[in-house]
N, C-alpha and C. Protein backbone atom coordinates (compact mmCIF):
# COMPACT_ATOMS: atom_id res chain seq x y z
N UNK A 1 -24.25 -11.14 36.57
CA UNK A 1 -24.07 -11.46 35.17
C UNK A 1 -24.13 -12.98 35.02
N UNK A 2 -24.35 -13.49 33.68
CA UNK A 2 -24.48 -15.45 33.56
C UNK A 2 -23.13 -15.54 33.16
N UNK A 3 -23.23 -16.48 32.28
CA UNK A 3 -22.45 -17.37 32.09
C UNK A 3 -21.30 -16.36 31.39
N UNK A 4 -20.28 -16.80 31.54
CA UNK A 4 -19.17 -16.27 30.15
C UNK A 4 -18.83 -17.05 29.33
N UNK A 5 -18.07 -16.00 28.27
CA UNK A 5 -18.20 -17.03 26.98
C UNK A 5 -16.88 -18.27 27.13
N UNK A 6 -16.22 -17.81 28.12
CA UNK A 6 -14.95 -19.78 28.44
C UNK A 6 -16.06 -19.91 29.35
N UNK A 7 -16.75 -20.16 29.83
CA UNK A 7 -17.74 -21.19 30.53
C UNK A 7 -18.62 -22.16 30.01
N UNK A 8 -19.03 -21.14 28.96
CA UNK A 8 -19.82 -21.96 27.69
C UNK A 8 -19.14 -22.78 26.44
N UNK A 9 -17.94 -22.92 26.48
CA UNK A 9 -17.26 -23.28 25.57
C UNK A 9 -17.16 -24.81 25.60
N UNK A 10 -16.82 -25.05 27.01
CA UNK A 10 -16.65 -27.06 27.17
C UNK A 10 -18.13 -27.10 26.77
N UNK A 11 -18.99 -26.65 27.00
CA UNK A 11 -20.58 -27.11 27.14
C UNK A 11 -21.08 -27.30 25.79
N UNK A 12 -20.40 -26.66 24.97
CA UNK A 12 -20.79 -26.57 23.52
C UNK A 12 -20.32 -27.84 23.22
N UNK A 13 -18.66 -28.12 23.37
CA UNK A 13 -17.99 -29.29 22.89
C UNK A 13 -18.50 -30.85 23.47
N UNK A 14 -19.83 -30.45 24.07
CA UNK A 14 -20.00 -32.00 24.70
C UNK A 14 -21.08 -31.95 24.15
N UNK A 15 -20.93 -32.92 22.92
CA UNK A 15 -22.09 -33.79 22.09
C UNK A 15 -21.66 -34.78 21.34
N UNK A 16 -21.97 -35.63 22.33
CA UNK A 16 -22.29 -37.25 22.48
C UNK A 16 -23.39 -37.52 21.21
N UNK A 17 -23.97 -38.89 21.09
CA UNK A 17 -24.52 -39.65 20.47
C UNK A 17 -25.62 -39.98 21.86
N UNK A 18 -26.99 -39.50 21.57
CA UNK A 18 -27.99 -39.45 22.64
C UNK A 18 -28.39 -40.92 22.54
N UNK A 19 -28.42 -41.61 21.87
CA UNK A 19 -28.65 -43.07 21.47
C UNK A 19 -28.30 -44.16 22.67
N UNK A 20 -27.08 -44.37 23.27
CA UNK A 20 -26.97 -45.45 24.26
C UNK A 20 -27.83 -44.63 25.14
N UNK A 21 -27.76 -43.38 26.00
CA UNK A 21 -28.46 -43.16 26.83
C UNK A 21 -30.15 -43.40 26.54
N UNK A 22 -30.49 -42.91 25.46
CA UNK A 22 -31.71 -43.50 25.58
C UNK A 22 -32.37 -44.42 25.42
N UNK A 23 -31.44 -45.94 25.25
CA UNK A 23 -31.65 -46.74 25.19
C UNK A 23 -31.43 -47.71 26.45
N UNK A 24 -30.16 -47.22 27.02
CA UNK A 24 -30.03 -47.22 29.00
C UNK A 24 -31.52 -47.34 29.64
N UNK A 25 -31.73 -46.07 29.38
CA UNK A 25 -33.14 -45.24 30.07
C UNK A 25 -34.79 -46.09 29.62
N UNK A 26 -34.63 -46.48 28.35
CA UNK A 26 -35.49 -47.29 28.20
C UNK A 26 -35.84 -48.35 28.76
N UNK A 27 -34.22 -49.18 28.73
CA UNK A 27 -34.57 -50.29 29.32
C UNK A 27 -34.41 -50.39 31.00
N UNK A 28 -33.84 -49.14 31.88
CA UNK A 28 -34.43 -48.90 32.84
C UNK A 28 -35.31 -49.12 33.38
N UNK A 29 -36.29 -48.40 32.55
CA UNK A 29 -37.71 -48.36 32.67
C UNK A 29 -38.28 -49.51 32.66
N UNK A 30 -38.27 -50.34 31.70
CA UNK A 30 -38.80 -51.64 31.05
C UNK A 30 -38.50 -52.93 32.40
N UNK A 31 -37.65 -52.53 33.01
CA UNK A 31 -36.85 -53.27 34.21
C UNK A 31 -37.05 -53.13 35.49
N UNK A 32 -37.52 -51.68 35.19
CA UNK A 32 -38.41 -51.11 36.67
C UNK A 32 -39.87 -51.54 36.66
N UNK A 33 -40.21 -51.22 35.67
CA UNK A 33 -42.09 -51.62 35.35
C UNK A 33 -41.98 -53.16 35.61
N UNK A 34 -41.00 -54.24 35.16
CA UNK A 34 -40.99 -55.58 35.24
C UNK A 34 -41.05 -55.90 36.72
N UNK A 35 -39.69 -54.69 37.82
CA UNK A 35 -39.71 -55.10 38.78
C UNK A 35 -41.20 -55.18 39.89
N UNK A 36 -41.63 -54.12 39.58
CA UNK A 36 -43.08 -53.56 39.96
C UNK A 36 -44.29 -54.79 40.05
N UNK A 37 -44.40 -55.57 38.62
CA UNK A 37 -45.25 -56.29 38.44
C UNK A 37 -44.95 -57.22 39.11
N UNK A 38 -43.54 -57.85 39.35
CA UNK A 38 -43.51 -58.97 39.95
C UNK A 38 -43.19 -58.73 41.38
N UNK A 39 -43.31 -57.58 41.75
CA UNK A 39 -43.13 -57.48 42.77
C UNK A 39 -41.50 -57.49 43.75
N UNK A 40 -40.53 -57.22 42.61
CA UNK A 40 -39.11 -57.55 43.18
C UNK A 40 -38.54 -56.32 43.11
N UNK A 41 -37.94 -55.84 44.91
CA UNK A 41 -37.11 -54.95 45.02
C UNK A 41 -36.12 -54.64 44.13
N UNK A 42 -35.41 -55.68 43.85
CA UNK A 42 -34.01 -55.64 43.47
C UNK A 42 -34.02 -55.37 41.87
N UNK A 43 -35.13 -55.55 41.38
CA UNK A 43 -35.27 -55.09 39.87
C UNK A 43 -36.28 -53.95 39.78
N UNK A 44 -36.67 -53.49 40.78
CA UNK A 44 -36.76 -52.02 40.75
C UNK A 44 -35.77 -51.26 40.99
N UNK A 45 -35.23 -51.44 42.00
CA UNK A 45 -33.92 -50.81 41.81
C UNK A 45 -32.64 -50.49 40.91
N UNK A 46 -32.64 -51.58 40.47
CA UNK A 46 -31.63 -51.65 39.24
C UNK A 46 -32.47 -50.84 38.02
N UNK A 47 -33.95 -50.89 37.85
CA UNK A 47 -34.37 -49.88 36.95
C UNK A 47 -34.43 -48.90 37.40
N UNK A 48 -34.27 -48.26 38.71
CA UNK A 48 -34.06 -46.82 38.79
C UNK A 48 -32.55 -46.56 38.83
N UNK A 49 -31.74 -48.14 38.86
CA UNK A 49 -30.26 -47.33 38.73
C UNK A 49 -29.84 -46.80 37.63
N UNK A 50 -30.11 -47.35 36.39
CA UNK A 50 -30.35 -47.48 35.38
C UNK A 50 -30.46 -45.99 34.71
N UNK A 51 -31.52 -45.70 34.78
CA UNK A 51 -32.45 -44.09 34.68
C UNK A 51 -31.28 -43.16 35.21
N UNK A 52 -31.00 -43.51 36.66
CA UNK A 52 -30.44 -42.42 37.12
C UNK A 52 -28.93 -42.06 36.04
N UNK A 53 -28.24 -43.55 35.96
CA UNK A 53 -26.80 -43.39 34.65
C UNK A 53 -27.37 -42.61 34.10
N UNK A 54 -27.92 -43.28 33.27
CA UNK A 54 -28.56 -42.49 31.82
C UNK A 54 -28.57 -41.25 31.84
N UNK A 55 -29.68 -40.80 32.92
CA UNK A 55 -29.72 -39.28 32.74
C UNK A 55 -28.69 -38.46 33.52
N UNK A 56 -27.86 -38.37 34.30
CA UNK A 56 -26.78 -37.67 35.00
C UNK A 56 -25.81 -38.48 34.78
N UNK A 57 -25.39 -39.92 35.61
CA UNK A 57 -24.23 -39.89 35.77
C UNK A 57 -23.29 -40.36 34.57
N UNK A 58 -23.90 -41.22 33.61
CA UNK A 58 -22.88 -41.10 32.02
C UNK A 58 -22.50 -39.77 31.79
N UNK A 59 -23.53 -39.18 31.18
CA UNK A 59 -23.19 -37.68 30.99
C UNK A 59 -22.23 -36.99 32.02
N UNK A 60 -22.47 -36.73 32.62
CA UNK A 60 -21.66 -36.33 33.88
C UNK A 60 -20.07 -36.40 33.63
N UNK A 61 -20.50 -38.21 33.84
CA UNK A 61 -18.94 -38.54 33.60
C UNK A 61 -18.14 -38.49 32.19
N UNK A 62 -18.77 -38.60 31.29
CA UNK A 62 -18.12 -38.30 29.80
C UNK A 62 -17.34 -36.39 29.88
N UNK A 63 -18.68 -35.81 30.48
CA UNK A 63 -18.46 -34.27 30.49
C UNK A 63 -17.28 -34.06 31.42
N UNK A 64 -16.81 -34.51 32.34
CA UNK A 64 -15.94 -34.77 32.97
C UNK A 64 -14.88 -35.09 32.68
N UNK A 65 -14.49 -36.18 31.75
CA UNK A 65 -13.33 -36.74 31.39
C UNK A 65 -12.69 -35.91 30.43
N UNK A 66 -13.77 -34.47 29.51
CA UNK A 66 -13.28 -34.45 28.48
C UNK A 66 -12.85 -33.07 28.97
N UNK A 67 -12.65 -32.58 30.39
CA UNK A 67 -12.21 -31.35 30.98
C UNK A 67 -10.78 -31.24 31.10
């Protein structure tokens, strides 16, 4: 059987404002592509750290706190 209906219940109650994350994620990106061109590890990295917040670990952790 899936989900039950108290399983689905926190999942419903977590809605955030998608806005900082996709603006995180943007400039991720924008930071990764920068690192790329110039050729610097360390700002590729930070644009994939970036991405990674954005998409899991904010969420994650907001969904988390509000358990």
């Amino acid at each position: 059987m899936g989900l039950s209906a108290c399983s689905a219940v926190p999942l419903a109650a977590f809605d955030p404002s998608p806005t900082p994350f996709i603006i995180l994620m943007a400039l991720g990106f924008l930071i990764g592509t920068a690192g790329h061109v110039y050729k610097s590890k360390t700002m590729v990295a930070t644009g994939i750290g970036m991405i990674f917040m954005a998409t899991l670990g904010l969420p994650l952790g907001i969904y988390l706190s509000e358990r």
